[in-house]
C-alpha atoms as a PDB file:
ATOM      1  CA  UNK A   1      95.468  93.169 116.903  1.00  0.00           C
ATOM      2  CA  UNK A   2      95.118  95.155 113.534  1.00  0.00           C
ATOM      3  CA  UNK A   3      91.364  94.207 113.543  1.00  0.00           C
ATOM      4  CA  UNK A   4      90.630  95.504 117.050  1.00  0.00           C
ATOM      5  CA  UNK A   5      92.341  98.619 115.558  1.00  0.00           C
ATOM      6  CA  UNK A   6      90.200  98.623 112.697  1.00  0.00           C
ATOM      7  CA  UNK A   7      87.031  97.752 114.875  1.00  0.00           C
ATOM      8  CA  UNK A   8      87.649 100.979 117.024  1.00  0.00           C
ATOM      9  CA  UNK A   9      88.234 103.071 113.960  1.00  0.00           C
ATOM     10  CA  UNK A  10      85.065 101.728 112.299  1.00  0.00           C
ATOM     11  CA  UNK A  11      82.922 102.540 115.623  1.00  0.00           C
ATOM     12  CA  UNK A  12      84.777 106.164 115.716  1.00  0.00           C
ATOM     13  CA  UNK A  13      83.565 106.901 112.349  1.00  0.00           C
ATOM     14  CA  UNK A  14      80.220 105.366 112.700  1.00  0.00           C
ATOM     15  CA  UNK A  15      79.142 107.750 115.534  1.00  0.00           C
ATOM     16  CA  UNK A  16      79.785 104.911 118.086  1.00  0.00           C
ATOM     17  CA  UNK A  17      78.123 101.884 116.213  1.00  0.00           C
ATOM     18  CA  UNK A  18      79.544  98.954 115.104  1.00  0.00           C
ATOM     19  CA  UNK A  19      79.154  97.375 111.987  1.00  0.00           C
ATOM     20  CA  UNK A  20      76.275  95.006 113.058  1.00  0.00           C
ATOM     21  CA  UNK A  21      74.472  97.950 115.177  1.00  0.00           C
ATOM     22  CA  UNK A  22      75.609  97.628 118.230  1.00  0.00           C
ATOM     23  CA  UNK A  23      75.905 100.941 120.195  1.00  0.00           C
ATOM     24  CA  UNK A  24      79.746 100.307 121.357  1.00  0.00           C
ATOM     25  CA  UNK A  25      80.449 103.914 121.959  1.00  0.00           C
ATOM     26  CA  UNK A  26      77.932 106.678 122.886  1.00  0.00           C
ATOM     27  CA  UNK A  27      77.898 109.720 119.884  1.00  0.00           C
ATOM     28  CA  UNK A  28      79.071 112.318 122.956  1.00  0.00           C
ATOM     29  CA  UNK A  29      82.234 109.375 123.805  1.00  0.00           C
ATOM     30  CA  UNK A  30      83.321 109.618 120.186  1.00  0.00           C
ATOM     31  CA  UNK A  31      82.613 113.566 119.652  1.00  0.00           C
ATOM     32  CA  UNK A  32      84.935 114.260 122.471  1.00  0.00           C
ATOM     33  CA  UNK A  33      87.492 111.626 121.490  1.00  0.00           C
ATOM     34  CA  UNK A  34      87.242 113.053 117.909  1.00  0.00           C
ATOM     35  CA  UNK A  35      87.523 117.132 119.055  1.00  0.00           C
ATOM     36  CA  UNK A  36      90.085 119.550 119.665  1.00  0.00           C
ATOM     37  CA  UNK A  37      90.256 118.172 123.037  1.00  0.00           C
ATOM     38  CA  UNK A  38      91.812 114.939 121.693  1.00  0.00           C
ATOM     39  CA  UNK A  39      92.814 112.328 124.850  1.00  0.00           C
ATOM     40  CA  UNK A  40      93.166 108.619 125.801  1.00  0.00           C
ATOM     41  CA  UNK A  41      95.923 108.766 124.394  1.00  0.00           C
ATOM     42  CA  UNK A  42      94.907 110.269 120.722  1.00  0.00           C
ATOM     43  CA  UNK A  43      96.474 113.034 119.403  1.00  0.00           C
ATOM     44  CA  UNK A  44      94.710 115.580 116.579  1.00  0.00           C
ATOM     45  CA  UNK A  45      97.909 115.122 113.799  1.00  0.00           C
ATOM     46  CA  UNK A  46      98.722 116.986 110.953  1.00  0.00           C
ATOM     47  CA  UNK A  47     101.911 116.320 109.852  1.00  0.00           C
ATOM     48  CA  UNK A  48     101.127 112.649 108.962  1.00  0.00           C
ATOM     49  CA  UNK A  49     100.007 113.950 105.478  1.00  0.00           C
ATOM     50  CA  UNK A  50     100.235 117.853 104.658  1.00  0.00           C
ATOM     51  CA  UNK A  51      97.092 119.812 104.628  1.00  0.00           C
ATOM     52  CA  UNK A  52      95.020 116.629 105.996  1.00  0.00           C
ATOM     53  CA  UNK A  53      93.628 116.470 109.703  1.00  0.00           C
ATOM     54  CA  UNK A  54      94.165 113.315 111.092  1.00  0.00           C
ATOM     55  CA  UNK A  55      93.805 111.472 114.210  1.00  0.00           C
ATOM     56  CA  UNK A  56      96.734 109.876 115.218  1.00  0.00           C
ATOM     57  CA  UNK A  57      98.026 107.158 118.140  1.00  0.00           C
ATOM     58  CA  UNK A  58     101.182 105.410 118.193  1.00  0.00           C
ATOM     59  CA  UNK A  59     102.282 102.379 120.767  1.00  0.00           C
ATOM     60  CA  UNK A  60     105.059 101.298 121.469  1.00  0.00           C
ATOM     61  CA  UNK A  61     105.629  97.624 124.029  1.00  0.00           C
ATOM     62  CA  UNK A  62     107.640  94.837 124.251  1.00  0.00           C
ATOM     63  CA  UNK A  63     109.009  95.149 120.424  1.00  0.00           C
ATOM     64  CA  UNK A  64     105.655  96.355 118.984  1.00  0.00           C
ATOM     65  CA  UNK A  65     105.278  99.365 117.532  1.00  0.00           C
ATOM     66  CA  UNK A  66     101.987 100.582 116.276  1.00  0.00           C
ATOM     67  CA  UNK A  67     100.819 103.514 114.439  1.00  0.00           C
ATOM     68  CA  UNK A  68      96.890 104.284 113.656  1.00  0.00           C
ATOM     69  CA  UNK A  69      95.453 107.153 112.428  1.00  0.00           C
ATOM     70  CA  UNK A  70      91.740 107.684 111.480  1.00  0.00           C
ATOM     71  CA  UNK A  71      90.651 110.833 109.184  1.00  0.00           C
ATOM     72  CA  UNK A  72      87.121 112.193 110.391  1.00  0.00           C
ATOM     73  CA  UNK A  73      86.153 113.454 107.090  1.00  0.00           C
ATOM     74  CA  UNK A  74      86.364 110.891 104.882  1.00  0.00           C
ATOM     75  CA  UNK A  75      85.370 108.083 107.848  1.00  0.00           C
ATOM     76  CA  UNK A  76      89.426 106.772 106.485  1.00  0.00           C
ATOM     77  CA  UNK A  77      91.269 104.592 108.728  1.00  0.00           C
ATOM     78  CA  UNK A  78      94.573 102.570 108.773  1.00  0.00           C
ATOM     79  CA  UNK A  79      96.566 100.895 111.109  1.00  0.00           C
ATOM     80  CA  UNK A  80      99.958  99.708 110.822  1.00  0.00           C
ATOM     81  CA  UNK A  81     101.293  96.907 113.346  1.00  0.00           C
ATOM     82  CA  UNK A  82     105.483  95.878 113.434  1.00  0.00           C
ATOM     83  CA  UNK A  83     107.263  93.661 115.452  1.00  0.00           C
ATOM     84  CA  UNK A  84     111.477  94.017 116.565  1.00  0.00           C
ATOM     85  CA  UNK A  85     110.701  97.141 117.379  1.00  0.00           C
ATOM     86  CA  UNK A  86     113.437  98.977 120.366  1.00  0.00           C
ATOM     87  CA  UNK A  87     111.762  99.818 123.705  1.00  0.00           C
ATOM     88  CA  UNK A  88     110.333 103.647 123.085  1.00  0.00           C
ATOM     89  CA  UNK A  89     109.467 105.330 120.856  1.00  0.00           C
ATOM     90  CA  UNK A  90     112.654 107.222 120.478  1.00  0.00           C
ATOM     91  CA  UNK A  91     114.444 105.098 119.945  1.00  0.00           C
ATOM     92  CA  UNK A  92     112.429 103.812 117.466  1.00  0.00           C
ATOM     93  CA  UNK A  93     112.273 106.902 115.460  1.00  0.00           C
ATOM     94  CA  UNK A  94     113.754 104.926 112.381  1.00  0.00           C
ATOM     95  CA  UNK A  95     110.415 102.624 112.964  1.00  0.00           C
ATOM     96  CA  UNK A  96     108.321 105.355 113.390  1.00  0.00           C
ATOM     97  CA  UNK A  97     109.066 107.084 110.118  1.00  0.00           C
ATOM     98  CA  UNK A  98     108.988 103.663 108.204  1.00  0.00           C
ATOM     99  CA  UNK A  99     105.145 103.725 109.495  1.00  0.00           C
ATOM    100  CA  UNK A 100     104.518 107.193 109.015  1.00  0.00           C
ATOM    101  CA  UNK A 101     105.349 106.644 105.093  1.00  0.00           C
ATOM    102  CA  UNK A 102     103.292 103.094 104.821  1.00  0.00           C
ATOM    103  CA  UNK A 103     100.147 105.082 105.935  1.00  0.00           C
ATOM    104  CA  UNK A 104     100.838 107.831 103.962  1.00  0.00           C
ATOM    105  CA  UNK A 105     101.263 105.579 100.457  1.00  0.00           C
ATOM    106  CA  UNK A 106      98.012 103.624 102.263  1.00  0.00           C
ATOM    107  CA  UNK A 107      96.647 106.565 101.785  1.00  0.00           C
ATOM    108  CA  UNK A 108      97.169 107.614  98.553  1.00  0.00           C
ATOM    109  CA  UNK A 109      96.342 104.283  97.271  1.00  0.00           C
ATOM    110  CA  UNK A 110      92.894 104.125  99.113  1.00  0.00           C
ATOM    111  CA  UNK A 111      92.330 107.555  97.563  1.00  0.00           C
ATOM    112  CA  UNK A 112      93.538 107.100  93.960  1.00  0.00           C
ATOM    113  CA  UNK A 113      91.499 103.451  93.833  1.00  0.00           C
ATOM    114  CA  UNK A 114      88.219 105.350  95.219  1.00  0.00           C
END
């Protein structure tokens, strides 16, 4: 769901912690996750907005298609969650670019409202 999205992205910029205090992650888990060394199934991003470094994950299953993308510096997250999406993700490339701009006009809003 978007909120277990959220969740994650809240405990990867929160060195591992949710937001009562629970240690969900250790610091090391989300350091690596969060390097140059980007896996389970992460990928350091960026093209998603010019001259920003993002982390980025997209899903694609049984017509869902998901993008998320969490920026390190600014502890910013978003997730975007569709449904009628096609099988992979290319052929979902229209899908994937209509996500692409809603995080990117997210983004702008979250920053402009700041």
């Amino acid at each position: 769901s978007a909120k277990d999205y959220i969740t994650i992205a809240s405990v990867m910029c929160n060195d591992g912690l949710a937001a009562d205090g629970t240690q969900i992650l250790k610091k090391e888990s989300v350091d690596r996750m969060l390097s140059d060394l980007v896996g389970f199934g992460f990928e350091r991003n960026a093209n998603v907005i010019e001259g920003k470094d993002f982390i980025f994950h997209t899903g694609c299953n049984f017509g869902m298609f998901s993008g998320y993308v969490i920026e390190p510096a600014t502890d910013f997250g978003i997730c975007v969650l569709t449904s009628g999406a096609p099988g992979t993700k290319d052929e979902a490339s229209y899908i994937y670019k209509i996500i692409l701009e809603i995080i990117r006009v997210s983004y702008d809003f979250c920053v402009a409202w700041q």
